[in-house]
PDB file of N, CA and C in Angstrom:
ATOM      1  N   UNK A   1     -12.318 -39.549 -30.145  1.00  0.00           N
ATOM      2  CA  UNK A   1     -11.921 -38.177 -30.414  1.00  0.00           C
ATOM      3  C   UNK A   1     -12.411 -37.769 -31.797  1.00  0.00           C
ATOM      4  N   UNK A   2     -12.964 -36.577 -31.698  1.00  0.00           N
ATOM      5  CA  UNK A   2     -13.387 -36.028 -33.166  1.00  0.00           C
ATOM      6  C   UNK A   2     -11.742 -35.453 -33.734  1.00  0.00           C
ATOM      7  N   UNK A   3     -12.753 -34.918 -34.997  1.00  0.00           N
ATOM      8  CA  UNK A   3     -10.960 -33.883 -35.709  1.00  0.00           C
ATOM      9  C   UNK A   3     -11.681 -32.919 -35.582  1.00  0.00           C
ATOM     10  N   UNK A   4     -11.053 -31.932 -35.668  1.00  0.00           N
ATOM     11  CA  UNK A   4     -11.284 -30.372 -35.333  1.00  0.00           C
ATOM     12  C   UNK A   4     -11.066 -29.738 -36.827  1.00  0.00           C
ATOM     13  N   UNK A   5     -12.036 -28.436 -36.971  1.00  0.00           N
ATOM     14  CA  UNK A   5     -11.417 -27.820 -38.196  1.00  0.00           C
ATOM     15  C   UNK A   5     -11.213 -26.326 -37.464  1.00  0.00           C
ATOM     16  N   UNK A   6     -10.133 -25.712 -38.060  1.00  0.00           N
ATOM     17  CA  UNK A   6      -9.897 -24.571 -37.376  1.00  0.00           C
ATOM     18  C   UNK A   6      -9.771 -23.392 -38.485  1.00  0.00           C
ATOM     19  N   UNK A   7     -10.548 -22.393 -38.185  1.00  0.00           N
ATOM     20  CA  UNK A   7     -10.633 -21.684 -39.628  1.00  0.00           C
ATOM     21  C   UNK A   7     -10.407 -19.931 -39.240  1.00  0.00           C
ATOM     22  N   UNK A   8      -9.331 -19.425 -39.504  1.00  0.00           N
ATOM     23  CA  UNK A   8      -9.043 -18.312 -39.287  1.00  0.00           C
ATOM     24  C   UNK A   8     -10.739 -17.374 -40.038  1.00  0.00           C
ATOM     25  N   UNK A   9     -10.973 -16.490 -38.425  1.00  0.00           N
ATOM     26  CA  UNK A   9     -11.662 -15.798 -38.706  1.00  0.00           C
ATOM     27  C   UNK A   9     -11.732 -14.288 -39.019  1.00  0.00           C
ATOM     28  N   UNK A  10     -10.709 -13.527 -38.235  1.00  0.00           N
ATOM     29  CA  UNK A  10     -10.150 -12.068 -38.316  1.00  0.00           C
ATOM     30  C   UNK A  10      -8.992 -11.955 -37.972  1.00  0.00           C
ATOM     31  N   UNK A  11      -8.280 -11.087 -38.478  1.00  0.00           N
ATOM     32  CA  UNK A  11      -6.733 -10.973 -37.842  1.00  0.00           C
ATOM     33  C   UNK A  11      -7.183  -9.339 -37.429  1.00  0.00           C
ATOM     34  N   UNK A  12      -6.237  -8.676 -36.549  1.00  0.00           N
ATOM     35  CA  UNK A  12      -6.279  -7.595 -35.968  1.00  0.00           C
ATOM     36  C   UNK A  12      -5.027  -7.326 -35.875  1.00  0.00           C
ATOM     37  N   UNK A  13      -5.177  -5.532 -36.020  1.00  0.00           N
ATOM     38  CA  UNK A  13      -3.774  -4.881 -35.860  1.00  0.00           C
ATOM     39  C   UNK A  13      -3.919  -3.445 -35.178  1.00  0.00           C
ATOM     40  N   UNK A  14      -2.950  -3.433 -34.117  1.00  0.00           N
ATOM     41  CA  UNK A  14      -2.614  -2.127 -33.814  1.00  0.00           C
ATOM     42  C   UNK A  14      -1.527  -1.034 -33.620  1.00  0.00           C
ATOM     43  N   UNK A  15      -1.191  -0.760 -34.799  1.00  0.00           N
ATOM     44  CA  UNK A  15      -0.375   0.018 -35.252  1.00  0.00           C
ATOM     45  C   UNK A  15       0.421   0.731 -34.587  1.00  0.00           C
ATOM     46  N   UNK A  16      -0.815   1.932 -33.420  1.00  0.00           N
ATOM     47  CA  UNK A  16      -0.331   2.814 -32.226  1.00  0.00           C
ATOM     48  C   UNK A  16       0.880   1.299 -30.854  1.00  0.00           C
ATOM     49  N   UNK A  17       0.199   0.125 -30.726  1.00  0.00           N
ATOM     50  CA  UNK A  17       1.188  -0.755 -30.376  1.00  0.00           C
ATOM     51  C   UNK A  17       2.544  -0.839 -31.045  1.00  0.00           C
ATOM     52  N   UNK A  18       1.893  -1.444 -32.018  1.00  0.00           N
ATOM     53  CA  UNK A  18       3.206  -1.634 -32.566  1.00  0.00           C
ATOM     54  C   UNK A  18       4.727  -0.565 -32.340  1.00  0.00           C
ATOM     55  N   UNK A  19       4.148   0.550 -33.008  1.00  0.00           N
ATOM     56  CA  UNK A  19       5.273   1.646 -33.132  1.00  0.00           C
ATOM     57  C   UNK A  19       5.487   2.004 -31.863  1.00  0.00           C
ATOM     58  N   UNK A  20       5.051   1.564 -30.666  1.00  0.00           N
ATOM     59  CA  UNK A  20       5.573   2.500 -29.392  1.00  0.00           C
ATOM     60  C   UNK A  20       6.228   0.998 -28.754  1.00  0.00           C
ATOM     61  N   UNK A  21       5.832  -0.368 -29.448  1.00  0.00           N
ATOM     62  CA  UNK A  21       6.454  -1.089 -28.452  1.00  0.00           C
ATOM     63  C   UNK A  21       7.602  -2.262 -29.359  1.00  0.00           C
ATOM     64  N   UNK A  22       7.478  -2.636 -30.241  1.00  0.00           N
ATOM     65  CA  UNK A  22       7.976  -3.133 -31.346  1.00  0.00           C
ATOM     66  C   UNK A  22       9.152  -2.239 -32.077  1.00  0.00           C
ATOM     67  N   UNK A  23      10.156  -3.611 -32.176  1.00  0.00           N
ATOM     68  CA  UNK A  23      11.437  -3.001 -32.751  1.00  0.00           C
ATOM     69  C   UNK A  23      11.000  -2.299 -34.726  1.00  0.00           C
ATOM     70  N   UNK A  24      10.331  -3.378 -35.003  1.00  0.00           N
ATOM     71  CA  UNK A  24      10.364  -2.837 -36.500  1.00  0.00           C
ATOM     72  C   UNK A  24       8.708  -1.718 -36.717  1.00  0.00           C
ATOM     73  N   UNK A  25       8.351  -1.571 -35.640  1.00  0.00           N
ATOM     74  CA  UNK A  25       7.174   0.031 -35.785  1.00  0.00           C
ATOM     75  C   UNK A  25       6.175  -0.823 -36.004  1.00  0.00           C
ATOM     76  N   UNK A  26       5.417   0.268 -36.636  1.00  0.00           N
ATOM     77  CA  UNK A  26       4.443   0.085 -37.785  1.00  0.00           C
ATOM     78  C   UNK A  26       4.432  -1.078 -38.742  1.00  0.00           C
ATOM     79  N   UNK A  27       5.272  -0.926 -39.547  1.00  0.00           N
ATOM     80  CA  UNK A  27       5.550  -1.654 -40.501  1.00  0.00           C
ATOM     81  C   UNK A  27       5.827  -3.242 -40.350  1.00  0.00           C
ATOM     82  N   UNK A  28       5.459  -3.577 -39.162  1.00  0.00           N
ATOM     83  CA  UNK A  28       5.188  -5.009 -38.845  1.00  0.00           C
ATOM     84  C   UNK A  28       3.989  -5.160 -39.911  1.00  0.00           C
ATOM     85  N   UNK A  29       3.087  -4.678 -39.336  1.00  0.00           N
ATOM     86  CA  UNK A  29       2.147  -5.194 -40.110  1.00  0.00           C
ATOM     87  C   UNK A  29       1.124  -5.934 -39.013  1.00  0.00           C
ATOM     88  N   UNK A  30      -0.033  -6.688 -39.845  1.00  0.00           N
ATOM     89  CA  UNK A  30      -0.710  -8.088 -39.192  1.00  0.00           C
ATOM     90  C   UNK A  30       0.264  -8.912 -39.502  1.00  0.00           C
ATOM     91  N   UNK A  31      -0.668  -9.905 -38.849  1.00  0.00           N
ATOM     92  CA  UNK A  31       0.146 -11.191 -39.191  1.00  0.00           C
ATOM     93  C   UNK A  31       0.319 -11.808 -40.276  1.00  0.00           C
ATOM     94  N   UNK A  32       1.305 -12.201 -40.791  1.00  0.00           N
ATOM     95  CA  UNK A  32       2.018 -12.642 -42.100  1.00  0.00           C
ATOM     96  C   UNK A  32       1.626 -13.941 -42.264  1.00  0.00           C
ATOM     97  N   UNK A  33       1.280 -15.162 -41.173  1.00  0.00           N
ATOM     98  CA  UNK A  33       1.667 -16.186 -41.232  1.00  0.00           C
ATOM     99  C   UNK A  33       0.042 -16.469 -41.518  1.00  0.00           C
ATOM    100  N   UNK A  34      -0.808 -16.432 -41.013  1.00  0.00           N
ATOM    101  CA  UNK A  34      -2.238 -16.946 -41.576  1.00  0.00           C
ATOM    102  C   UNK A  34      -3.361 -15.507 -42.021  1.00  0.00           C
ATOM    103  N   UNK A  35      -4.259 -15.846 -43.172  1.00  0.00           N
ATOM    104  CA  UNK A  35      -5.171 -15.083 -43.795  1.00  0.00           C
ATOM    105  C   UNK A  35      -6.187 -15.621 -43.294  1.00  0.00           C
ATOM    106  N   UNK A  36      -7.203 -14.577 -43.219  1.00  0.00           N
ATOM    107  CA  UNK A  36      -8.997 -14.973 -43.409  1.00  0.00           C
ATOM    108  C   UNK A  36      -9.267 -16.077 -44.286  1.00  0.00           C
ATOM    109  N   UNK A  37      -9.845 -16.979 -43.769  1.00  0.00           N
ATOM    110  CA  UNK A  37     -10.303 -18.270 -44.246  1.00  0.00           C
ATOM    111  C   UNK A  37      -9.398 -18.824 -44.438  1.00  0.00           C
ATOM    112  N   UNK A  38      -8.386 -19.172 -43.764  1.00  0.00           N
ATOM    113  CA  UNK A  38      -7.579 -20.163 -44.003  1.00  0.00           C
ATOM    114  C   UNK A  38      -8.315 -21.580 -42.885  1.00  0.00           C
ATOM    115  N   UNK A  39      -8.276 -22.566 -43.113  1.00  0.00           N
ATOM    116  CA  UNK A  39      -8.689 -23.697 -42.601  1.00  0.00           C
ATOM    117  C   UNK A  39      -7.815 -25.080 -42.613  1.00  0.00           C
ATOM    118  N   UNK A  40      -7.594 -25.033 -41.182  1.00  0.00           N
ATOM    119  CA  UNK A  40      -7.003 -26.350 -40.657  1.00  0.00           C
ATOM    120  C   UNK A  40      -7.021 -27.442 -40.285  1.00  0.00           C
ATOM    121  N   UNK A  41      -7.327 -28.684 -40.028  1.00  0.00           N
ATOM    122  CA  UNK A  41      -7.561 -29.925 -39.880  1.00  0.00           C
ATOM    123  C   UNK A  41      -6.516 -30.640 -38.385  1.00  0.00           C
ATOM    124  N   UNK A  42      -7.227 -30.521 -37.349  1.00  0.00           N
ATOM    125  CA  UNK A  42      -6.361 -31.258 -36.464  1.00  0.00           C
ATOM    126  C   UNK A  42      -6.900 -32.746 -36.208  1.00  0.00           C
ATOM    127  N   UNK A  43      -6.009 -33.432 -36.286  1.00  0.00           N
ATOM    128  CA  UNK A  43      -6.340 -34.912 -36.621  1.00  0.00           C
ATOM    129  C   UNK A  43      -6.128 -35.583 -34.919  1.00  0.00           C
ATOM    130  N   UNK A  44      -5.905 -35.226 -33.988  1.00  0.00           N
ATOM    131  CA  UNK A  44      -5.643 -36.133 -32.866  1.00  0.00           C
ATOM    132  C   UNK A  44      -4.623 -35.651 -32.015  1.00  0.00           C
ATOM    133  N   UNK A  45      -4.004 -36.244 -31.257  1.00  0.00           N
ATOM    134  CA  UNK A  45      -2.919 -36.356 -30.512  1.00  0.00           C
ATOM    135  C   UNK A  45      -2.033 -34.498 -29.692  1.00  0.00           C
ATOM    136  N   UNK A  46      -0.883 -34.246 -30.009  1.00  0.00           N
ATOM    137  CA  UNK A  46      -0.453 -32.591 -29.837  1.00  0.00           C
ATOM    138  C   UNK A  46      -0.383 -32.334 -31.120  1.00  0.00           C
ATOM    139  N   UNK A  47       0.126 -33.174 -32.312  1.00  0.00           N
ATOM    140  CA  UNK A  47       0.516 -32.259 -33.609  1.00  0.00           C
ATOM    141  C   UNK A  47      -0.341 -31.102 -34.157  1.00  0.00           C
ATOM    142  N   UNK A  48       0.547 -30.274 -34.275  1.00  0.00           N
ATOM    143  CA  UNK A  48       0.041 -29.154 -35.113  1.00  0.00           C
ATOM    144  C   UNK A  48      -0.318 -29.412 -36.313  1.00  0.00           C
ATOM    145  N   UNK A  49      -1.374 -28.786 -36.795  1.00  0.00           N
ATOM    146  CA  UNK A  49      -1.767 -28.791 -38.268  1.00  0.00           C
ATOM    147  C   UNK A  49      -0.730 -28.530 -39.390  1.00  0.00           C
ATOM    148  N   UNK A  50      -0.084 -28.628 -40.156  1.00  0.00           N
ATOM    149  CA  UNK A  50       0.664 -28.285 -41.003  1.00  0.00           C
ATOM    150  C   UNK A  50       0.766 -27.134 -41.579  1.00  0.00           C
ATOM    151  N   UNK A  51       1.961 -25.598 -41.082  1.00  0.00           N
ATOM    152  CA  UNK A  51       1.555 -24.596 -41.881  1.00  0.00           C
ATOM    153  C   UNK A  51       0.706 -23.785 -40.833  1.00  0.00           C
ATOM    154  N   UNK A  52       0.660 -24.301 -39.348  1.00  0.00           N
ATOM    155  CA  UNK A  52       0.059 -23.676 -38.623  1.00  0.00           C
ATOM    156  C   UNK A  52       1.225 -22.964 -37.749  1.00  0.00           C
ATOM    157  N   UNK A  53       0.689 -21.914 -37.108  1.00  0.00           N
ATOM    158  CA  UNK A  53       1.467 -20.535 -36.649  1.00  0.00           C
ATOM    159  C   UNK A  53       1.835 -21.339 -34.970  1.00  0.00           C
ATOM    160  N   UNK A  54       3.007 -21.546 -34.402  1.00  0.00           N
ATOM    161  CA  UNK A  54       3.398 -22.425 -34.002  1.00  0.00           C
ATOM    162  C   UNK A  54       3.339 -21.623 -32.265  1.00  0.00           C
ATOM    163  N   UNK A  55       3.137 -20.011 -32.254  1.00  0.00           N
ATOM    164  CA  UNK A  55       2.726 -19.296 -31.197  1.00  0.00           C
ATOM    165  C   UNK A  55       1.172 -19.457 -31.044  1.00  0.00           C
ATOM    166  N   UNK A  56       0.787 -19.620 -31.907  1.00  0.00           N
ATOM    167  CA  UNK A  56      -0.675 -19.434 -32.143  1.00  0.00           C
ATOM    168  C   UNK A  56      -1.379 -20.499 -31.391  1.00  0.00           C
ATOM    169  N   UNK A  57      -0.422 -21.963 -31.754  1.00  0.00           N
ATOM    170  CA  UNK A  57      -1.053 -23.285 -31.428  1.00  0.00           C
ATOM    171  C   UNK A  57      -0.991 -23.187 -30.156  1.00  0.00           C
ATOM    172  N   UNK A  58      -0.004 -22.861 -29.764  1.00  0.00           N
ATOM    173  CA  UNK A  58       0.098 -22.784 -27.875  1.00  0.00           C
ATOM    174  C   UNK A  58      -0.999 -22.491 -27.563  1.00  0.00           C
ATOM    175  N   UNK A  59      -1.289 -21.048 -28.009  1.00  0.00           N
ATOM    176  CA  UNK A  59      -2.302 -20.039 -26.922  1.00  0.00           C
ATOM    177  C   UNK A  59      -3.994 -20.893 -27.359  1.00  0.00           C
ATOM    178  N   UNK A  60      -3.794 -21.797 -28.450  1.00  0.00           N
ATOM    179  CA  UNK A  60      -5.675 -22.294 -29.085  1.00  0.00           C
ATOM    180  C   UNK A  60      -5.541 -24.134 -28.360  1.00  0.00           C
ATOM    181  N   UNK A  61      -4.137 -24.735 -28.095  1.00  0.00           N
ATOM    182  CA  UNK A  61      -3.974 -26.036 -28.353  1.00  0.00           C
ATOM    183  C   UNK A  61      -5.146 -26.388 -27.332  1.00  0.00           C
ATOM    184  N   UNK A  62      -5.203 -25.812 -26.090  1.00  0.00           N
ATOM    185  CA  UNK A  62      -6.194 -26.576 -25.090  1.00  0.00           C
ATOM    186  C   UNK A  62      -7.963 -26.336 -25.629  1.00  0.00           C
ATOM    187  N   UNK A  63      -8.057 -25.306 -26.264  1.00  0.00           N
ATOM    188  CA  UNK A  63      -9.469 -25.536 -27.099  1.00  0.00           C
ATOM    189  C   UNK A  63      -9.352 -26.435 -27.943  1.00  0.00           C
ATOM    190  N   UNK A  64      -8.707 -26.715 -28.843  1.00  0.00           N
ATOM    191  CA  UNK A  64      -8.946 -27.592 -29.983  1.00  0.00           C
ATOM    192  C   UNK A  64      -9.053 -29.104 -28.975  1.00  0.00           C
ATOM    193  N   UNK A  65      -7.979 -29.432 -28.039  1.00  0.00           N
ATOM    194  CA  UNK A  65      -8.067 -30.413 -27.686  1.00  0.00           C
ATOM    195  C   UNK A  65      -8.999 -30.734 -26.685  1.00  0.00           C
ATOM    196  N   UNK A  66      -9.814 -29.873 -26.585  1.00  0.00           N
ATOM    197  CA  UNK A  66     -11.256 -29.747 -25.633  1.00  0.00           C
ATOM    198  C   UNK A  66     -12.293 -30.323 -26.212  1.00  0.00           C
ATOM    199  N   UNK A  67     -12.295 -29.404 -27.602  1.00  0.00           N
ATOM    200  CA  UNK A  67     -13.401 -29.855 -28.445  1.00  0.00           C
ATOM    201  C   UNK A  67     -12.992 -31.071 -29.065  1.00  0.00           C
ATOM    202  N   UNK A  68     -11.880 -31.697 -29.165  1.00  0.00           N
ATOM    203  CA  UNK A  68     -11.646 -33.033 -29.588  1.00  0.00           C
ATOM    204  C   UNK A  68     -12.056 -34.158 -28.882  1.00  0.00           C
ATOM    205  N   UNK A  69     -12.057 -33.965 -28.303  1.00  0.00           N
ATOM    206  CA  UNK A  69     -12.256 -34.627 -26.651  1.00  0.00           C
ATOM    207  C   UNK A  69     -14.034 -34.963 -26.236  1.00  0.00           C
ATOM    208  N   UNK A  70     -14.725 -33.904 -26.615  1.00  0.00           N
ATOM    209  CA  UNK A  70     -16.119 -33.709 -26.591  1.00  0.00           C
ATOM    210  C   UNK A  70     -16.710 -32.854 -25.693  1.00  0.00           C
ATOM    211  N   UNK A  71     -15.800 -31.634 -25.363  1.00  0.00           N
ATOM    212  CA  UNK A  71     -15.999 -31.216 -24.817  1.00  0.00           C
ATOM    213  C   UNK A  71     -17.313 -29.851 -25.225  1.00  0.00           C
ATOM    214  N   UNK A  72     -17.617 -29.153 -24.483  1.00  0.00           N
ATOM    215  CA  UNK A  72     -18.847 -27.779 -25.150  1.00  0.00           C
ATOM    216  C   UNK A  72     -18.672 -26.877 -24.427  1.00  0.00           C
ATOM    217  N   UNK A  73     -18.702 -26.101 -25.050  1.00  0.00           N
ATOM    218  CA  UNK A  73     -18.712 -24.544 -24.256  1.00  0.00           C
ATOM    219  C   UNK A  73     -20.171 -23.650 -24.202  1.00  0.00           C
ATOM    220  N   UNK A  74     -21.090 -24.283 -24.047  1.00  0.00           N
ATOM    221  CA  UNK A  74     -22.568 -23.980 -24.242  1.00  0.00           C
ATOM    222  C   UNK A  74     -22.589 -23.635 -22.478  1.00  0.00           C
ATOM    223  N   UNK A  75     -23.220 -22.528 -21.929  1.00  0.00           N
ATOM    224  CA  UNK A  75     -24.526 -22.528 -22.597  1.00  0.00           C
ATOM    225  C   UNK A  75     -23.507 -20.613 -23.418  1.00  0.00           C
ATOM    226  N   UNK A  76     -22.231 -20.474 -23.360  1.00  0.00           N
ATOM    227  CA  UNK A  76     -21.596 -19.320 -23.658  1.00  0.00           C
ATOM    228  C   UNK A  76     -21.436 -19.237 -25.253  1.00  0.00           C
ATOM    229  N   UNK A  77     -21.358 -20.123 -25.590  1.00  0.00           N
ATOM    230  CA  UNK A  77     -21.825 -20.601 -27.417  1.00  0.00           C
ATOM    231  C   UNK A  77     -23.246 -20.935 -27.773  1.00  0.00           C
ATOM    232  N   UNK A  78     -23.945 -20.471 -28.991  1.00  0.00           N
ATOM    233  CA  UNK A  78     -24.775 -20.415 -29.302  1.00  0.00           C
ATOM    234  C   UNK A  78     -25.065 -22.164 -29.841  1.00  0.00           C
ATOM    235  N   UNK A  79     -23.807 -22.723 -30.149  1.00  0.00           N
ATOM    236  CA  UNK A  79     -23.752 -24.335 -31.170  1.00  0.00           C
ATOM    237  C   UNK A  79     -22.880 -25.258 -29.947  1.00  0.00           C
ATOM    238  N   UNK A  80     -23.742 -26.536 -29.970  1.00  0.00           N
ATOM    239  CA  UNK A  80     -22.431 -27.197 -29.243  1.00  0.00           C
ATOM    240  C   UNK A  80     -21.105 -27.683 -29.979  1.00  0.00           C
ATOM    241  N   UNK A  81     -20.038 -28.226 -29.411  1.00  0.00           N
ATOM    242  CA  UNK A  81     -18.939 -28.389 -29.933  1.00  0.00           C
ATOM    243  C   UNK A  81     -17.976 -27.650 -31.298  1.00  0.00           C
ATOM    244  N   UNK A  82     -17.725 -26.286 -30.660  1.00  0.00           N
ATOM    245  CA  UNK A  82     -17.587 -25.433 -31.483  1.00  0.00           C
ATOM    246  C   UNK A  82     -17.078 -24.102 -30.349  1.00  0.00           C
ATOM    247  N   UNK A  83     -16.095 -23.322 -30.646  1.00  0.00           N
ATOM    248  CA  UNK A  83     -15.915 -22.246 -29.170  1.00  0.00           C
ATOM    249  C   UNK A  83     -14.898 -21.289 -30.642  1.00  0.00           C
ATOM    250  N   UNK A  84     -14.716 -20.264 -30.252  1.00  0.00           N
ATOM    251  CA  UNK A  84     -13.650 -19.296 -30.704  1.00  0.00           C
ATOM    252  C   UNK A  84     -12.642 -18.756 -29.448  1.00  0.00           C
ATOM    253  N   UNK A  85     -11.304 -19.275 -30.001  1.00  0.00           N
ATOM    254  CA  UNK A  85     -10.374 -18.852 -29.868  1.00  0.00           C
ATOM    255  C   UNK A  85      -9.166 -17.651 -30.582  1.00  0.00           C
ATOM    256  N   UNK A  86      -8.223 -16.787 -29.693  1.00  0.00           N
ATOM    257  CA  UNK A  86      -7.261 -15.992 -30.557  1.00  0.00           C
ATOM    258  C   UNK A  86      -6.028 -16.172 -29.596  1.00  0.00           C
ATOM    259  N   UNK A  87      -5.019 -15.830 -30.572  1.00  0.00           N
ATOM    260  CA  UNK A  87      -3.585 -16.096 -29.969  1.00  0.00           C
ATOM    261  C   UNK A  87      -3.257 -14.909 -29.340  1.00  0.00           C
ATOM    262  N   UNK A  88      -2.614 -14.924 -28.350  1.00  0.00           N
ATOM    263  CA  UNK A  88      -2.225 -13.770 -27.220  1.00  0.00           C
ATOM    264  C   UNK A  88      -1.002 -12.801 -27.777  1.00  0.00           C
ATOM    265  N   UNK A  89      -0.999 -12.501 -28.608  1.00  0.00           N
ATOM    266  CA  UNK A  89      -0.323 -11.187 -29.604  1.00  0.00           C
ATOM    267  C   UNK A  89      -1.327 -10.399 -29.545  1.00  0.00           C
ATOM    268  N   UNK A  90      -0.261  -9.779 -28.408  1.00  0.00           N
ATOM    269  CA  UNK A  90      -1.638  -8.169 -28.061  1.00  0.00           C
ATOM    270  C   UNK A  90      -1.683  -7.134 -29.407  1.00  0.00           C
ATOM    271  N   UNK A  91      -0.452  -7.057 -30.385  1.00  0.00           N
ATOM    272  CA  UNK A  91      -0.121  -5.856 -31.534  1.00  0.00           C
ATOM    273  C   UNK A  91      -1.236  -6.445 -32.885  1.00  0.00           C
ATOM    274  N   UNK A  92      -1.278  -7.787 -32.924  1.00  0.00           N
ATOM    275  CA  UNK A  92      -1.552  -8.318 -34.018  1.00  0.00           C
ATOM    276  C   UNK A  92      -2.091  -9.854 -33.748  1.00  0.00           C
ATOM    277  N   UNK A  93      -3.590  -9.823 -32.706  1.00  0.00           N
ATOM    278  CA  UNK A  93      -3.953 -11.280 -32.334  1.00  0.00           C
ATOM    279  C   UNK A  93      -4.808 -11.498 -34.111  1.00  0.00           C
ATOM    280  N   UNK A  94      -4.702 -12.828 -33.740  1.00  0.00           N
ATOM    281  CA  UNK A  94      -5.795 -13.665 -35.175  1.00  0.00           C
ATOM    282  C   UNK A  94      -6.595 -14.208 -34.627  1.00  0.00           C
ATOM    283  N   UNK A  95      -8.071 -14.265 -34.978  1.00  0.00           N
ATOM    284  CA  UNK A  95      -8.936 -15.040 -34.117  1.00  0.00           C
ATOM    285  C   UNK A  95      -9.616 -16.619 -34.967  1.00  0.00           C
ATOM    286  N   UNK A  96      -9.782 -17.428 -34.324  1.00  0.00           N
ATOM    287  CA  UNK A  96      -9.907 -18.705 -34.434  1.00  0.00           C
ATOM    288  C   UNK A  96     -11.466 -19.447 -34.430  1.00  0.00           C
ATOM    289  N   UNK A  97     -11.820 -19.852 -35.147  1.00  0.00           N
ATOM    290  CA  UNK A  97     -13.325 -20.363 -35.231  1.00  0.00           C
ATOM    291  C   UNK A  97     -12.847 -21.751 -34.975  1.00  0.00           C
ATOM    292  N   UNK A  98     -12.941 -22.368 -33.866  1.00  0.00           N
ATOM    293  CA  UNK A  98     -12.435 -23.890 -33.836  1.00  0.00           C
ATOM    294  C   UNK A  98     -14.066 -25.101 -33.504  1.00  0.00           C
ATOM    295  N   UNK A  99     -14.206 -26.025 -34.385  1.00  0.00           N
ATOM    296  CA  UNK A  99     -15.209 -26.938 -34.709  1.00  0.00           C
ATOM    297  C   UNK A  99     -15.088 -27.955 -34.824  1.00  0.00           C
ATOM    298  N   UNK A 100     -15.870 -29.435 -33.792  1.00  0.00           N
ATOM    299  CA  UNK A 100     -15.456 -30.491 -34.196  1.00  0.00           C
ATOM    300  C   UNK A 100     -16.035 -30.977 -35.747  1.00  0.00           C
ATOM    301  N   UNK A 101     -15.653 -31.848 -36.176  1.00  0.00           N
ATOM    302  CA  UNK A 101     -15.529 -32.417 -37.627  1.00  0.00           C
ATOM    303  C   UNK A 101     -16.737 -33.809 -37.131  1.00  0.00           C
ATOM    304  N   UNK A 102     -17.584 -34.112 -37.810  1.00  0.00           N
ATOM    305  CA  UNK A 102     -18.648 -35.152 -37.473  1.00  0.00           C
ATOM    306  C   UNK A 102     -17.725 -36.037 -37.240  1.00  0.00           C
ATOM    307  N   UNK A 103     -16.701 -36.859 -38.138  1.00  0.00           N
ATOM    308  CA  UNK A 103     -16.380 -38.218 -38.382  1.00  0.00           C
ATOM    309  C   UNK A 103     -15.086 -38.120 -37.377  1.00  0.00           C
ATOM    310  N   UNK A 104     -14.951 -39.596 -36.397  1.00  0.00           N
ATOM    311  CA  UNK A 104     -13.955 -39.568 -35.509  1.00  0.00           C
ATOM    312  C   UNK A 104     -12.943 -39.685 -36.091  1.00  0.00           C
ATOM    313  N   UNK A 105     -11.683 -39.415 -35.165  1.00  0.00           N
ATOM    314  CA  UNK A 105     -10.638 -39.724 -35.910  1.00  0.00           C
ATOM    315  C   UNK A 105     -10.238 -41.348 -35.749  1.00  0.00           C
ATOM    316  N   UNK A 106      -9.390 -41.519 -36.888  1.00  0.00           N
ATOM    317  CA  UNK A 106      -9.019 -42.875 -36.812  1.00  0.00           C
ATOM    318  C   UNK A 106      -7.711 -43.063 -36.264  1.00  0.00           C
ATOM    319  N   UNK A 107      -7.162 -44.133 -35.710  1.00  0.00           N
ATOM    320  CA  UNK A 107      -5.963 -44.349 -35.585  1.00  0.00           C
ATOM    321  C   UNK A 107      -5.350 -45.464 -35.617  1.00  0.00           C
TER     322      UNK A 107
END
């Protein structure tokens, strides 16, 4: 199994959602919990990365553990072992650049 690095690529927001379907409006906001370029390290097994958005992991866990695995999403990716994922928050999804790491993991 490789390690994966997972590196927030865009967050998205839609406001007109929010306020017609969301208790606190507008003023949710994006997402609070990860920024642009934030970068994660999944080392193996189910654990979540540390500090990772714990809705988020659900909706990405079977990519990361795809590409851990050795898996490719070519010929729909331009690079092998490497795919983008986003978490299923229709008001405020974040999207996911997920990549295996050269060196296997150890255990």
């Amino acid at each position: 199994m490789k390690k994966v690095k997972i590196t927030v690529l865009k967050k998205e927001y839609y406001p007109e959602f929010a306020e017609k379907y969301l208790t606190e409006g507008k003023k949710v906001g994006a997402c609070s919990l990860l920024e642009v370029g934030d970068t994660f390290i999944f080392e193996g097994g189910a654990k979540m990365p540390d500090g990772f958005c714990p809705w988020a992991w659900i909706d990405i866990y079977q990519n990361v553990s795809a590409i851990s695995s050795g898996a490719t999403y070519t010929p729909w990716n331009k690079k092998k072992n490497q795919t983008i994922a986003c978490c299923t928050d229709g008001i405020r999804p974040v999207i996911f650049h997920i990549e295996a790491i050269d060196s296997d993991v150890t255990e």
